[in-house]
Protein backbone atom coordinates (compact mmCIF):
# COMPACT_ATOMS: atom_id res chain seq x y z
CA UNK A 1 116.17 107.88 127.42
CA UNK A 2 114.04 106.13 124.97
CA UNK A 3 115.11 102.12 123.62
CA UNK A 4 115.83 103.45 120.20
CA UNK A 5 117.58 106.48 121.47
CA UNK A 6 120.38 104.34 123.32
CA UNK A 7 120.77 102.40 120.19
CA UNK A 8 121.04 104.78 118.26
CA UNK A 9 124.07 106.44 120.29
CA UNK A 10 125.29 102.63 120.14
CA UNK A 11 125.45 102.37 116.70
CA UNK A 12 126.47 105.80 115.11
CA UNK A 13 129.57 105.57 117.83
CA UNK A 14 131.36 103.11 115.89
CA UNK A 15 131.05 105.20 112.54
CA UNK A 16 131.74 108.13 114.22
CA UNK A 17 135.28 106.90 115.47
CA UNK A 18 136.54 105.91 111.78
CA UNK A 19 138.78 108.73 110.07
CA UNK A 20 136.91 108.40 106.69
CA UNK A 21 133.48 109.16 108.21
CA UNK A 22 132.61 113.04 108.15
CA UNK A 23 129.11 113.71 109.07
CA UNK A 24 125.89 111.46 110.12
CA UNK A 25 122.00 112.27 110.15
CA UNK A 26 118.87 110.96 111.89
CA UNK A 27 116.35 111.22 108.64
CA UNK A 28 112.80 109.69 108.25
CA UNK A 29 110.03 109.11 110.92
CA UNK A 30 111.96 109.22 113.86
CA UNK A 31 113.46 113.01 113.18
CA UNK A 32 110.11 113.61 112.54
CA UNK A 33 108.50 113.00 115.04
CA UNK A 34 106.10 110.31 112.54
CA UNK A 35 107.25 107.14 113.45
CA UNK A 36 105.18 104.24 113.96
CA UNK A 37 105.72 101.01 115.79
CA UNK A 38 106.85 99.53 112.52
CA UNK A 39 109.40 102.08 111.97
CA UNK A 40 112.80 101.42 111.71
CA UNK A 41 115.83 104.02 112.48
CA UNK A 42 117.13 105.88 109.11
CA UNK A 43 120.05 107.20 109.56
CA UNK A 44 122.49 108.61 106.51
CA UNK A 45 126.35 108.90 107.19
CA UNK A 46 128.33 110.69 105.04
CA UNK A 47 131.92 109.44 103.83
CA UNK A 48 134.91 110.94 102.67
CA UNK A 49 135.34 112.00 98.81
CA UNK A 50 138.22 109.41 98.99
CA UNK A 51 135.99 106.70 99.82
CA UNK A 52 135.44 104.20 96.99
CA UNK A 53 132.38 102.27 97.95
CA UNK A 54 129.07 102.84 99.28
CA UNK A 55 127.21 100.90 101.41
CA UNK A 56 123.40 100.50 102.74
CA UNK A 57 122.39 97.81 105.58
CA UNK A 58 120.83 97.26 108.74
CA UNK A 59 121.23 95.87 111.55
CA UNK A 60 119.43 94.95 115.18
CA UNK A 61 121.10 96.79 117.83
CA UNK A 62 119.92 96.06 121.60
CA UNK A 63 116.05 94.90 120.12
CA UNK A 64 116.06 98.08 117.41
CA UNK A 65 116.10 97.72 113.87
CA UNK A 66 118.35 100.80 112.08
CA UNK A 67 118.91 101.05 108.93
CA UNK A 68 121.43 102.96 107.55
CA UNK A 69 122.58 104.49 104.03
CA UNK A 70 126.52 105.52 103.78
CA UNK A 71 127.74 107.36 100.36
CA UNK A 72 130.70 109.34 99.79
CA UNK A 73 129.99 112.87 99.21
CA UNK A 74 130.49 112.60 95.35
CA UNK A 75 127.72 109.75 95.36
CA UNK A 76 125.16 111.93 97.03
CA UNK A 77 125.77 114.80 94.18
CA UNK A 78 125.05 112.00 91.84
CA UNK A 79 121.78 111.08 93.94
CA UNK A 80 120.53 114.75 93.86
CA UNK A 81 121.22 115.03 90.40
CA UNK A 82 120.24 111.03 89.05
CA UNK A 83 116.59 111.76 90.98
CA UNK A 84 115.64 114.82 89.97
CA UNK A 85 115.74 113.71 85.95
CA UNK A 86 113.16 110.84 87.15
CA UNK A 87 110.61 113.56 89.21
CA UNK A 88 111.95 112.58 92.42
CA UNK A 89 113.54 114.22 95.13
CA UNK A 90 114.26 111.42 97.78
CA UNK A 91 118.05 112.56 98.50
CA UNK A 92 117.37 116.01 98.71
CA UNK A 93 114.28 115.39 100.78
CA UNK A 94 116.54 113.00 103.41
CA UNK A 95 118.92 115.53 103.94
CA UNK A 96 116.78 118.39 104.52
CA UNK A 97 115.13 117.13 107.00
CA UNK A 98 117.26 115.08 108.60
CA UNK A 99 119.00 115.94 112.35
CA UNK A 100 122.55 116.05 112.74
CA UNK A 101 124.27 113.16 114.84
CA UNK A 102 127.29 114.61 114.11
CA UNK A 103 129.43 116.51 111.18
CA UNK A 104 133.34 116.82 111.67
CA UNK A 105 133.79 118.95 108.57
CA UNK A 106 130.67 121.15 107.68
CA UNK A 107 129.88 119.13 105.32
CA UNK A 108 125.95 118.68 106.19
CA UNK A 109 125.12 122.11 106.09
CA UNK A 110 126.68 122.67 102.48
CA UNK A 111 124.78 119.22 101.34
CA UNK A 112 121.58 121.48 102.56
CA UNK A 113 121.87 124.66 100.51
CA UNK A 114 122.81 121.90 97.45
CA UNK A 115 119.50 120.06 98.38
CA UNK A 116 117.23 123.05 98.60
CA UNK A 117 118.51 124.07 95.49
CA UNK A 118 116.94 120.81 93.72
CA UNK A 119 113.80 121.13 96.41
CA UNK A 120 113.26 124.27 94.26
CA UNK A 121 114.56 123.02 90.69
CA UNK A 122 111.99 122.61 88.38
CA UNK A 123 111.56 119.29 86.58
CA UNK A 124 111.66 118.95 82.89
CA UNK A 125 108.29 117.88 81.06
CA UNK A 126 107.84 115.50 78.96
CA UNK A 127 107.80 116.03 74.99
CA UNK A 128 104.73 115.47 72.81
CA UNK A 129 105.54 112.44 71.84
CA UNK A 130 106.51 110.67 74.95
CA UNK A 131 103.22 112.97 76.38
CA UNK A 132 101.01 110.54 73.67
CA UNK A 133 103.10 107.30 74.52
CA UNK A 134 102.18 107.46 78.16
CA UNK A 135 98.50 108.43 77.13
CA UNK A 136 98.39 104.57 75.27
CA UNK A 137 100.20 103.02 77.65
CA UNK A 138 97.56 104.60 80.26
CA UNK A 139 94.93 103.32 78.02
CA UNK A 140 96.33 99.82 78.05
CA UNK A 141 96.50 99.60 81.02
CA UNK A 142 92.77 100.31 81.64
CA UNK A 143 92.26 98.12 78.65
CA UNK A 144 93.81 95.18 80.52
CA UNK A 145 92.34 95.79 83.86
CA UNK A 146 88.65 95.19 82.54
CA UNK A 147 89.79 92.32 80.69
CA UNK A 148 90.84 90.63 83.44
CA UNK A 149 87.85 91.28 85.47
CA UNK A 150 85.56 90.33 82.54
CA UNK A 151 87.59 87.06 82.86
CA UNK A 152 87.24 86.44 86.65
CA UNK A 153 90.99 86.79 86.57
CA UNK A 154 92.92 86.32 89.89
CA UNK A 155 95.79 89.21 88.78
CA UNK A 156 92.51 91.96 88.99
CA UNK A 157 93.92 93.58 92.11
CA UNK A 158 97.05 93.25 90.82
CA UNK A 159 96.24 95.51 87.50
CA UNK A 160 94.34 97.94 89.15
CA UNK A 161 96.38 99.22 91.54
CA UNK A 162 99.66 99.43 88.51
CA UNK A 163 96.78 101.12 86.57
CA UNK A 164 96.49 103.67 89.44
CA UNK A 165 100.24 104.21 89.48
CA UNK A 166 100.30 104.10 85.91
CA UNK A 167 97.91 107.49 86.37
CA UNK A 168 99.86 108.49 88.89
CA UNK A 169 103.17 108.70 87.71
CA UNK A 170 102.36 109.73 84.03
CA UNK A 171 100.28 112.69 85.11
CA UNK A 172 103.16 113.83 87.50
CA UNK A 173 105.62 114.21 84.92
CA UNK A 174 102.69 115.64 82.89
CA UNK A 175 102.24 118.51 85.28
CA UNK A 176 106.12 118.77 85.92
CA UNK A 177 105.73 117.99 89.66
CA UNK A 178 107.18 115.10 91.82
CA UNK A 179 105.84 111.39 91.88
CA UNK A 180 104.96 110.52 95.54
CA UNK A 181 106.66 107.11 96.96
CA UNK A 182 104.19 104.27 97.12
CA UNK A 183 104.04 103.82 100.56
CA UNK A 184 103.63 107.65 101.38
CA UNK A 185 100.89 108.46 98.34
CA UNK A 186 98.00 107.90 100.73
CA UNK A 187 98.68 109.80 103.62
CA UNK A 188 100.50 112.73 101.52
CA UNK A 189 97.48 113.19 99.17
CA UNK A 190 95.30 112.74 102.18
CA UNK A 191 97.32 114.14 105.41
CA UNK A 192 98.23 117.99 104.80
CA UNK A 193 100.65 117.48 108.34
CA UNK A 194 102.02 114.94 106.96
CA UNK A 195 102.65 116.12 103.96
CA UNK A 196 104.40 119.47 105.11
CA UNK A 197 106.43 117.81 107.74
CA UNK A 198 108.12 115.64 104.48
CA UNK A 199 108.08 118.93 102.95
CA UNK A 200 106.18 118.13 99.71
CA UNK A 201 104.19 120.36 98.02
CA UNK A 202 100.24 120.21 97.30
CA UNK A 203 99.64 118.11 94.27
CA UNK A 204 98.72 120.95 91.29
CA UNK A 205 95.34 119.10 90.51
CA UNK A 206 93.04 118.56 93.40
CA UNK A 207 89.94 116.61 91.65
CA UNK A 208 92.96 114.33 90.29
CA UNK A 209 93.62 113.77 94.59
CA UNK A 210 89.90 113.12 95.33
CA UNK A 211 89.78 110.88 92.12
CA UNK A 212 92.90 108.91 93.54
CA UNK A 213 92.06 108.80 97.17
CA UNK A 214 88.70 107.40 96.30
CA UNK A 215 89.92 104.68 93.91
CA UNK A 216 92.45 103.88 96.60
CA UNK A 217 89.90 103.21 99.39
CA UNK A 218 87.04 101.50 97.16
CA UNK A 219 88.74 99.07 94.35
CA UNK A 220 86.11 99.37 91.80
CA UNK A 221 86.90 99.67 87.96
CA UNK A 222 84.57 102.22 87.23
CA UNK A 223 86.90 104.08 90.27
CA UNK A 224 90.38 103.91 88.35
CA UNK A 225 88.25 104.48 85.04
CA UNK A 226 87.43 107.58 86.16
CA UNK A 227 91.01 108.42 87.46
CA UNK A 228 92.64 107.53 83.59
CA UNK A 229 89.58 109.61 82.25
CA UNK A 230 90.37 112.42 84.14
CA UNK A 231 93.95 112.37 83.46
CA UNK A 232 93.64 111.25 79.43
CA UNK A 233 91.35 114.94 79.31
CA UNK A 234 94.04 116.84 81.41
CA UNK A 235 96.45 115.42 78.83
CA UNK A 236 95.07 116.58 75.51
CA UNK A 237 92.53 113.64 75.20
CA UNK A 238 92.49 110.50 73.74
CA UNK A 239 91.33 108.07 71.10
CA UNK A 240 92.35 104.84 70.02
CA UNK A 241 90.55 104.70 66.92
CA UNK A 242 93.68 105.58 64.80
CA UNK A 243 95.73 106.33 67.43
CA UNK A 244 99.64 106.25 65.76
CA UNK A 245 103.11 107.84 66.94
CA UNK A 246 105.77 108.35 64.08
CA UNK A 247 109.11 109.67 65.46
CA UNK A 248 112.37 109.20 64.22
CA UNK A 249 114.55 106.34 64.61
């Protein structure tokens, strides 16, 4: 049996003995078969409705890091529900494809049917005004970014890669479709295995991926000009000459 396997074992045993502990699941890399040597043990336990905290830690256990997520069933409803009104679907996405350790009540398997029910719940998109807010803010940001190189400024890196989240995340809730986690953008925009065994969808634009991919891999401003540029058009374009927003206070 493999190192992490006999911790593992080691480690859910003492949750599984406590009475307010109903259900426990092996989620990220390791279910998956995607872990790397850097990868620590997820594992999500599932408490009792009578429960009154939540808790989220992690701990060495004979050499292996785990690290573990525990939430009484009401606080995983709120998850589902709390994510999905920010494009996100990190909850849903943990239980769905995560392995059962255990589950004393049959609790996991109606947490599943909730969770495919938000995997398949569209998100709502944004209205026009918060659609021309993002566009300045996107502009801004570009703004700022050749500033600071102009300037031989030491934050350059910094800016760029905010400006390409910046594109990211505002074109996302643009299109109505989920905003990839930072450290899974690259290899789910660029890995279509990896992107189907964390069950996410193709991205809806794909010159927007090839526009990203290539800013990611060569940091050059005329790279993450051409990202905003694209996404500014896709967005109704944009001008700052007497660029305003009115709305109502």
């Amino acid at each position: 049996m493999a190192d992490w396997k006999r911790a593992l074992e080691k480690f859910i045993g003492e949750w599984r003995e406590k009475d307010f502990v109903e259900a426990a699941l092996l989620t990220g890399g390791y279910a998956l078969g995607l872990q790397t040597p850097r990868s620590d043990v997820d594992v999500y336990i599932i408490l009792s409705n009578n429960v009154d905290w939540r808790e989220r830690g992690n701990v060495l256990v004979n050499g292996v890091l785990i690290e573990y997520f525990a939430n009484p069933v009401r606080a995983v409803r709120r998850y589902l529900e709390d994510e999905h009104s920010k494009n996100k679907r990190n909850t849903a996405r943990i239980i769905l494809i995560g392995k059962v350790l255990f589950d004393k009540t049959g609790i996991i398997e109606t947490l599943k049917a909730e969770a495919e029910k938000y995997m398949g719940k569209p998100f709502q998109k944004p209205d026009e005004s918060r659609i021309e807010l993002a566009k300045y803010i996107l502009w801004d940001a570009l703004d700022s970014l050749k500033d600071a190189e102009e300037r031989g400024d030491p934050s350059y890196a910094y800016l760029y890669h905010l400006t390409l989240r910046e594109a990211l995340e505002s074109y996302a809730r643009f299109l109505g479709t989920e905003i990839p986690p930072a450290s899974k953008v690259y290899r789910l925009f660029s890995d279509e295995a990896f992107r189907k065994a964390y069950l996410f969808p193709d991205f809806p634009d794909n010159e927007f991926v090839s526009l990203f991919l290539r800013a990611m891999r060569n940091v050059r401003t005329e790279n993450a000009e051409a990202l905003v540029s694209h996404v500014l058009e896709r967005m109704g374009g944009f001008s700052i000459d007497g660029w305003k927003l009115r709305t109502r206070v």
